[in-house]
Protein backbone atom coordinates (compact mmCIF):
# COMPACT_ATOMS: atom_id res chain seq x y z
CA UNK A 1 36.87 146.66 72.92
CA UNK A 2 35.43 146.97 69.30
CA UNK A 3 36.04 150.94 68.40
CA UNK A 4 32.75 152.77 66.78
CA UNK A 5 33.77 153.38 63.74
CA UNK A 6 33.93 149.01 63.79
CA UNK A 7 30.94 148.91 65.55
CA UNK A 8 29.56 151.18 62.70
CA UNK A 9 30.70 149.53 59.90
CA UNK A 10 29.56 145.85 61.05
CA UNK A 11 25.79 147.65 61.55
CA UNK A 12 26.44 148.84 57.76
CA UNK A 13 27.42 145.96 56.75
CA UNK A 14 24.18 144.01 58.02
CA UNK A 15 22.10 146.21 56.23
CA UNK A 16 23.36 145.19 52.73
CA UNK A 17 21.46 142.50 51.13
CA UNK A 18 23.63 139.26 51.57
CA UNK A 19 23.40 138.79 47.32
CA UNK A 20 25.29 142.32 47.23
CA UNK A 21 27.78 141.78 50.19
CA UNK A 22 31.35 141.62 49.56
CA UNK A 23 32.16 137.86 51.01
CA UNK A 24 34.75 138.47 53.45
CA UNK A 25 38.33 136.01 53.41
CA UNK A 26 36.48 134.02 55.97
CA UNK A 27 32.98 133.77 54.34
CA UNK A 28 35.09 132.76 51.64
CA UNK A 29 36.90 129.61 53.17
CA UNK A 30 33.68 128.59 54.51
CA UNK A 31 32.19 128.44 50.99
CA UNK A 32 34.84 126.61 49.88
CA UNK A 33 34.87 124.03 52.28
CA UNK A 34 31.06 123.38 51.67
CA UNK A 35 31.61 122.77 48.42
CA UNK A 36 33.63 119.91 49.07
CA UNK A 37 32.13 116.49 48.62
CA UNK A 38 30.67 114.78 51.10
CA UNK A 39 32.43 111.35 52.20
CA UNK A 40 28.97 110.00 51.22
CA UNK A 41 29.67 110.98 47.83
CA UNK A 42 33.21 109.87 47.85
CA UNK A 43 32.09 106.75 48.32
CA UNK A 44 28.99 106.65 46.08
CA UNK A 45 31.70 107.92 43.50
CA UNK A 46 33.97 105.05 43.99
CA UNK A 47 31.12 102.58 43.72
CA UNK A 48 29.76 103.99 40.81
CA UNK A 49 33.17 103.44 39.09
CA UNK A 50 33.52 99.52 40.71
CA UNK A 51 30.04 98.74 40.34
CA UNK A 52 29.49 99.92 36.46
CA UNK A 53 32.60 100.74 34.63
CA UNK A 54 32.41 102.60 31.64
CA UNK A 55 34.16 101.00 28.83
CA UNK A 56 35.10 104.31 27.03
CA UNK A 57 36.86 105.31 30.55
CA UNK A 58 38.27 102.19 30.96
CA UNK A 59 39.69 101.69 27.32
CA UNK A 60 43.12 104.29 28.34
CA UNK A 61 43.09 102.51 31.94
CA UNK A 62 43.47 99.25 30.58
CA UNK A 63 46.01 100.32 27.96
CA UNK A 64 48.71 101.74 30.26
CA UNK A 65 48.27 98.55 32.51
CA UNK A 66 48.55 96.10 29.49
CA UNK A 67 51.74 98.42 28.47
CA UNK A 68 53.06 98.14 32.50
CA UNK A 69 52.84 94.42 32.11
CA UNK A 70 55.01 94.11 28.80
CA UNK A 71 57.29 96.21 30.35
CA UNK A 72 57.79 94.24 33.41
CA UNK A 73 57.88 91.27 31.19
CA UNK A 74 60.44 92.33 28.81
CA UNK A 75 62.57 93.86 31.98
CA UNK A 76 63.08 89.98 32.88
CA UNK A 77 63.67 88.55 29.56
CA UNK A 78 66.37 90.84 29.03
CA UNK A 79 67.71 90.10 31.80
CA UNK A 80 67.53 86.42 30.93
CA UNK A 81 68.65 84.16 27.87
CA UNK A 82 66.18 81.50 26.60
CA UNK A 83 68.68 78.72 26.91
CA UNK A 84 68.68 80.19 31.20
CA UNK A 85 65.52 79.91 31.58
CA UNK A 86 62.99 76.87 32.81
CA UNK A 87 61.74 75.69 29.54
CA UNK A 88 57.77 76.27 28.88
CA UNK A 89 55.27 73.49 28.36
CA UNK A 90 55.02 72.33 24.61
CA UNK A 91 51.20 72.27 24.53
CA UNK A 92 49.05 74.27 26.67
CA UNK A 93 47.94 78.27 27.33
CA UNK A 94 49.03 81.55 27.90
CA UNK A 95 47.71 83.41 31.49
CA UNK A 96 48.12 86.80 33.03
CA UNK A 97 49.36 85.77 36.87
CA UNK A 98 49.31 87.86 39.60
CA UNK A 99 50.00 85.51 42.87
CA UNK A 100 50.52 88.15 45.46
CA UNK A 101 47.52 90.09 46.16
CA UNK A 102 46.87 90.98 49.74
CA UNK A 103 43.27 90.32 51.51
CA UNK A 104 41.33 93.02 53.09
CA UNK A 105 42.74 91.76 56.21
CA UNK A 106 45.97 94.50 55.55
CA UNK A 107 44.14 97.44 57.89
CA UNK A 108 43.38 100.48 55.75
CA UNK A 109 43.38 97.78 52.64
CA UNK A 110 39.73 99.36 51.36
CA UNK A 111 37.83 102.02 52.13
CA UNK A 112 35.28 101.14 55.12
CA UNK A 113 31.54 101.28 54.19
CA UNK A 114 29.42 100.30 51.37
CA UNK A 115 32.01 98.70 49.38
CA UNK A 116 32.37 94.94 49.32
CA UNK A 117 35.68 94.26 48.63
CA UNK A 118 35.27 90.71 46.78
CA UNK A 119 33.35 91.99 44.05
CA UNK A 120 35.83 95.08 43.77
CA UNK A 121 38.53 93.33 43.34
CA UNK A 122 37.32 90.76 41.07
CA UNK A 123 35.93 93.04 38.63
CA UNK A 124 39.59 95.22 38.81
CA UNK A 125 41.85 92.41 38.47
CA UNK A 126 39.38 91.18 35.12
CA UNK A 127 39.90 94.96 34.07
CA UNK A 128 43.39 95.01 33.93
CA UNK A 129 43.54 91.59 32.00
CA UNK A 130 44.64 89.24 34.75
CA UNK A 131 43.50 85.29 34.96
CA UNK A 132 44.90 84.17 37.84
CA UNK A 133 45.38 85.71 40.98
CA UNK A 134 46.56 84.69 44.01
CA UNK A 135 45.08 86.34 47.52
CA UNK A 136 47.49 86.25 51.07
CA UNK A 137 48.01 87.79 53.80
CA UNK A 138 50.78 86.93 56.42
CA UNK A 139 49.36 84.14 58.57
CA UNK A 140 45.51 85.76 58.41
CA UNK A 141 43.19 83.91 56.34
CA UNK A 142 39.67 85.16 57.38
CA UNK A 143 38.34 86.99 54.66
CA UNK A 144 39.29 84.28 51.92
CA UNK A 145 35.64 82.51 51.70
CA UNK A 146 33.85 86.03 50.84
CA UNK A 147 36.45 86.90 48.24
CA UNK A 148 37.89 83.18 47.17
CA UNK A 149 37.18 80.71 44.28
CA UNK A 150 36.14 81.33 40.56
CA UNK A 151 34.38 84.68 39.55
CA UNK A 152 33.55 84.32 35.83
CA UNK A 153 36.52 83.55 33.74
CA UNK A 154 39.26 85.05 36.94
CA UNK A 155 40.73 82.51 38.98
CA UNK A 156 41.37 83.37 42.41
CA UNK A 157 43.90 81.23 44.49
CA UNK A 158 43.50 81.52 48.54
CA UNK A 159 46.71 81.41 50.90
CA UNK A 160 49.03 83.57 52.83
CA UNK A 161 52.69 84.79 53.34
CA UNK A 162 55.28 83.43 55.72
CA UNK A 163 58.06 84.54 56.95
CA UNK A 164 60.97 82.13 57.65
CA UNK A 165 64.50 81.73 59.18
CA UNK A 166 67.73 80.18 57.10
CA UNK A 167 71.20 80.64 58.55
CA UNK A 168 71.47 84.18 59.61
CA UNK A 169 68.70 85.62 57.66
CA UNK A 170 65.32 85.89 59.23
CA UNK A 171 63.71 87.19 56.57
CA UNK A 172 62.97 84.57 54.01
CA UNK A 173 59.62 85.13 52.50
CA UNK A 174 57.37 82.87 50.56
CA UNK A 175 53.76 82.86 49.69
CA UNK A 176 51.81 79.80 49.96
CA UNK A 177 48.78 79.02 47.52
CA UNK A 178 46.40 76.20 47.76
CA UNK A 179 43.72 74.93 45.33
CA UNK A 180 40.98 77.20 43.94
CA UNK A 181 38.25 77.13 46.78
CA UNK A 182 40.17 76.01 49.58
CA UNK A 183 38.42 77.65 53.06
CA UNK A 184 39.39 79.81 55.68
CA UNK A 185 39.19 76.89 57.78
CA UNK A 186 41.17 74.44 56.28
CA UNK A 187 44.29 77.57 56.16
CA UNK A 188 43.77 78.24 59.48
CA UNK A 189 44.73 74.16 60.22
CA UNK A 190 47.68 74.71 58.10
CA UNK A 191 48.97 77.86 60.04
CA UNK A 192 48.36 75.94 63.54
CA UNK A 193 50.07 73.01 62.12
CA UNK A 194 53.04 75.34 61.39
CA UNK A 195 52.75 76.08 64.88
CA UNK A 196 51.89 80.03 64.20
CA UNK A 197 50.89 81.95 67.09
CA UNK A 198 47.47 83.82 66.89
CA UNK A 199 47.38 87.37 65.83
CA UNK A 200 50.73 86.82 64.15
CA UNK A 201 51.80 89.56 61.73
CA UNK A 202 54.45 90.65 59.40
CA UNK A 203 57.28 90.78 62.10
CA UNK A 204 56.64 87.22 63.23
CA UNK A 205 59.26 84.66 62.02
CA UNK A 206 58.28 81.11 61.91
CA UNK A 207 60.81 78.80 64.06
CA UNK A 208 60.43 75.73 62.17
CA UNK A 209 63.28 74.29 60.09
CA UNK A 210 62.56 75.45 56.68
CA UNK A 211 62.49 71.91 55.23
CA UNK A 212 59.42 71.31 57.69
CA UNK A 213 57.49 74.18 56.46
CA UNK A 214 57.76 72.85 52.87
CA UNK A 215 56.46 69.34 53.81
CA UNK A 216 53.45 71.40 55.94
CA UNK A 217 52.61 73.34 52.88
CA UNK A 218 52.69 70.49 50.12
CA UNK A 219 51.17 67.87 52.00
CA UNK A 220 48.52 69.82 53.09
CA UNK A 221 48.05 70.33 49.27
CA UNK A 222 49.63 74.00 49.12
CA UNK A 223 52.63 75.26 47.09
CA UNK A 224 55.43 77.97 48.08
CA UNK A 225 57.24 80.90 46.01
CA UNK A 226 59.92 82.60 47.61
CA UNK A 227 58.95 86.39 47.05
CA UNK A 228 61.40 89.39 46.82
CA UNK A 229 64.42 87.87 48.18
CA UNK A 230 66.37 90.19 45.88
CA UNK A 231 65.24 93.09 48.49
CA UNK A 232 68.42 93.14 50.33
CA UNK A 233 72.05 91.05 50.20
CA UNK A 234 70.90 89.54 53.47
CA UNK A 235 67.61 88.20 52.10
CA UNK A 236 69.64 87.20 49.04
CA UNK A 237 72.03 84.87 51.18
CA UNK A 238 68.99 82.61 51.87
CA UNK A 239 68.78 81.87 48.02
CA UNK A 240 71.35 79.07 47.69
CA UNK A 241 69.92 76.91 50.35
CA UNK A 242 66.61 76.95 48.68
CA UNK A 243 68.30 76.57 45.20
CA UNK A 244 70.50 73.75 45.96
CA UNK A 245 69.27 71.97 49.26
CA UNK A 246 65.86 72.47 48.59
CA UNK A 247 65.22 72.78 44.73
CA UNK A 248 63.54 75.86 44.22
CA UNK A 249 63.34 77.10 40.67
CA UNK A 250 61.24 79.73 40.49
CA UNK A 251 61.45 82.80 42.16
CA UNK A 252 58.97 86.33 42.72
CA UNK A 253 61.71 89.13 41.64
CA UNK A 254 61.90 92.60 42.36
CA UNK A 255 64.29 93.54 40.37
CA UNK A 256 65.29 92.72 36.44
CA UNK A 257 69.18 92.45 37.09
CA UNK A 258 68.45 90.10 40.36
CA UNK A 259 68.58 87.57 37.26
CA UNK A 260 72.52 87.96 37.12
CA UNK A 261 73.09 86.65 40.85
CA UNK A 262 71.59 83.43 39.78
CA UNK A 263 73.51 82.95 36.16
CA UNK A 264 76.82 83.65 38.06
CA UNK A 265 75.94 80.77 40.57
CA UNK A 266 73.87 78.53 38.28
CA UNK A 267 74.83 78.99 34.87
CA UNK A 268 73.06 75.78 33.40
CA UNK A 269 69.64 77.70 34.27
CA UNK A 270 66.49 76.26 34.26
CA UNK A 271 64.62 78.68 36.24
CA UNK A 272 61.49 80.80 36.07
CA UNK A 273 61.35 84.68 37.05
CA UNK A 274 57.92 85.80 37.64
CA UNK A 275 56.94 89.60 39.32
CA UNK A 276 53.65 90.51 41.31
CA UNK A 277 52.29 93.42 42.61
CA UNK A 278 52.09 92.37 46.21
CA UNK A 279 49.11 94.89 46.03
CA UNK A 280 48.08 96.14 49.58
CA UNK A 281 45.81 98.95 48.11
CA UNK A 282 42.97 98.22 44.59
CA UNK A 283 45.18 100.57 42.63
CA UNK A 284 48.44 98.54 43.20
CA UNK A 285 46.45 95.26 41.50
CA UNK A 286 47.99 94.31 38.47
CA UNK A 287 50.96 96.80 38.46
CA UNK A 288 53.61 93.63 38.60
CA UNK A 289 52.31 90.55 36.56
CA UNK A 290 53.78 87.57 34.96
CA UNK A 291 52.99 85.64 31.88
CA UNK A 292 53.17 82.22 31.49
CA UNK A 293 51.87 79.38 30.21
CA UNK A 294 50.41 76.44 31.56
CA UNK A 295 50.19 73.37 30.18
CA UNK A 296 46.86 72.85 32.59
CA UNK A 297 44.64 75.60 33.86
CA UNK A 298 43.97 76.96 37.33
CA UNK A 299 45.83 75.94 40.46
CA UNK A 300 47.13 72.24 38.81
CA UNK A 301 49.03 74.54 35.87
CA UNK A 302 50.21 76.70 38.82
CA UNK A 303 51.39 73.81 41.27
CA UNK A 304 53.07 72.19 37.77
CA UNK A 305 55.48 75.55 37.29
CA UNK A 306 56.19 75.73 40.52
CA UNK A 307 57.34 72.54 40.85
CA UNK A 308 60.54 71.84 43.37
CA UNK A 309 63.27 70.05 41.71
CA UNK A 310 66.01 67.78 43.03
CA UNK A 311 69.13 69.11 44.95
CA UNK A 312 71.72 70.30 43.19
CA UNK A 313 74.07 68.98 45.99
């Protein structure tokens, strides 16, 4: 029970004018926590910056993500030696590639309500300087025909990830791309051709023989990278199948000094290191890119890099 000198004070206290009260630690927290913004402004905040960029802003942003990209660049050419690597084409263009970009499909991907993530993503990947991306998920290709095809100068390639089995090693990853403004639809036939179960996710390993996944992708018009099979030695055993059984030339690296693993096997070279974000969040776009050049532009300058080549044995 409250004693009366308490009781006194609080009637005291009531009697001041709240503009000459003393806030007490509590009042205090409470103001505080109303001054926080609203999620309604949260998100009116992050449309505001999506929906009209300002280009003083924007000038530093796009500096340190032009100076990220030379530095992932020159990580790999160090790494290399010109006379190792695929050569490029004599005539043609230089393009800033990013072929792993995950859909909206990846849960918690974008924030929910009032943004639409197609236009978002567009208009980030053209601020950080990229040309051609490439949008996947693993075996979901739903949202592709909101986000898909050609926005202004950015081309955006639809397809998804896999997840295959060689020897031992159940995790050999490769994304699949198919031609600028291929639909959900026709991905969907792909996956069911490559007998994927539905609601398949990350942890689900395709059971076909990997030879019969690469004839499913490329006759179906599609083309595979292997991506980030320099994660772990177990994903790296998978390499020399695909190198010498299956041709594969050019790989999606994690790391610069991955390069050594294939001079020490293959010393005559004549392969292609690219890097990509394998963004599952709009900040993460851009923060791995490749530059190369294509002799052709779009997905037929893509599907001519990424060429297989014959077996080595």
């Amino acid at each position: 029970m409250p004693s009366k000198t308490s009781a006194q004070d609080k009637k005291r206290l009531q009697s001041i004018p709240p503009s000459k009260r003393k806030a007490s630690k509590r009042e205090k927290t409470v103001e505080i926590k109303l001054q926080e913004p609203t999620e309604e402004e949260k998100r009116a905040k992050v449309l505001a910056a999506f929906s009209t960029p300002d280009e003083d802003a924007l000038a530093a942003f796009r500096k340190i993500s032009k100076e990220k990209r030379k530095s992932s660049i020159t990580n790999l050419k160090k790494a290399s030696t010109a006379s190792f690597l695929a050569k490029s084409p004599t005539k043609g263009k230089k393009y800033s590639v990013d072929l792993r970009i995950h859909t909206p499909g990846t849960i918690g991907y974008f924030l929910s309500g009032g943004i639409s993530p197609g236009p978002a993503l567009g208009r980030l990947a053209k601020v950080k300087g990229l040309d051609i991306i490439g949008l996947t998920n693993f075996y979901d290709s739903s949202l592709i025909d909101s986000i898909s095809g050609q926005t202004g100068d950015l081309c955006i390639l639809p397809g998804f990830d896999l997840r295959c089995v060689i020897g031992g090693c159940n995790e050999v990853y490769f994304t699949a791309l198919f031609p600028e403004g291929t639909k959900s639809g026709a991905l969907a036939e792909v996956l069911a051709l490559l007998k994927v179960p539905k609601g398949s996710n990350k942890s689900y390993s395709l059971q076909l023989p990997i030879s019969e996944v690469i004839n499913t992708i490329e006759m179906n018009g599609g083309v595979l990278i292997p991506t980030r099979l320099d994660k772990t030695p177990n994903r790296l055993s998978a390499i020399k199948e695909l190198v010498e059984v299956h041709g594969f030339r050019v790989f999606d690296l994690i790391h610069a000094e991955s390069v050594e693993f294939f001079k020490d096997r293959w010393p005559d070279g004549g392969f292609t290191f690219l890097s990509f974000s394998n963004a599952g969040a709009l900040a993460q776009i851009g923060t791995r890119t490749s530059e190369v050049k294509l002799s052709t532009a779009g997905f037929a300058g893509v599907r001519e890099l990424l060429a297989r080549h014959e077996r080595l044995v």
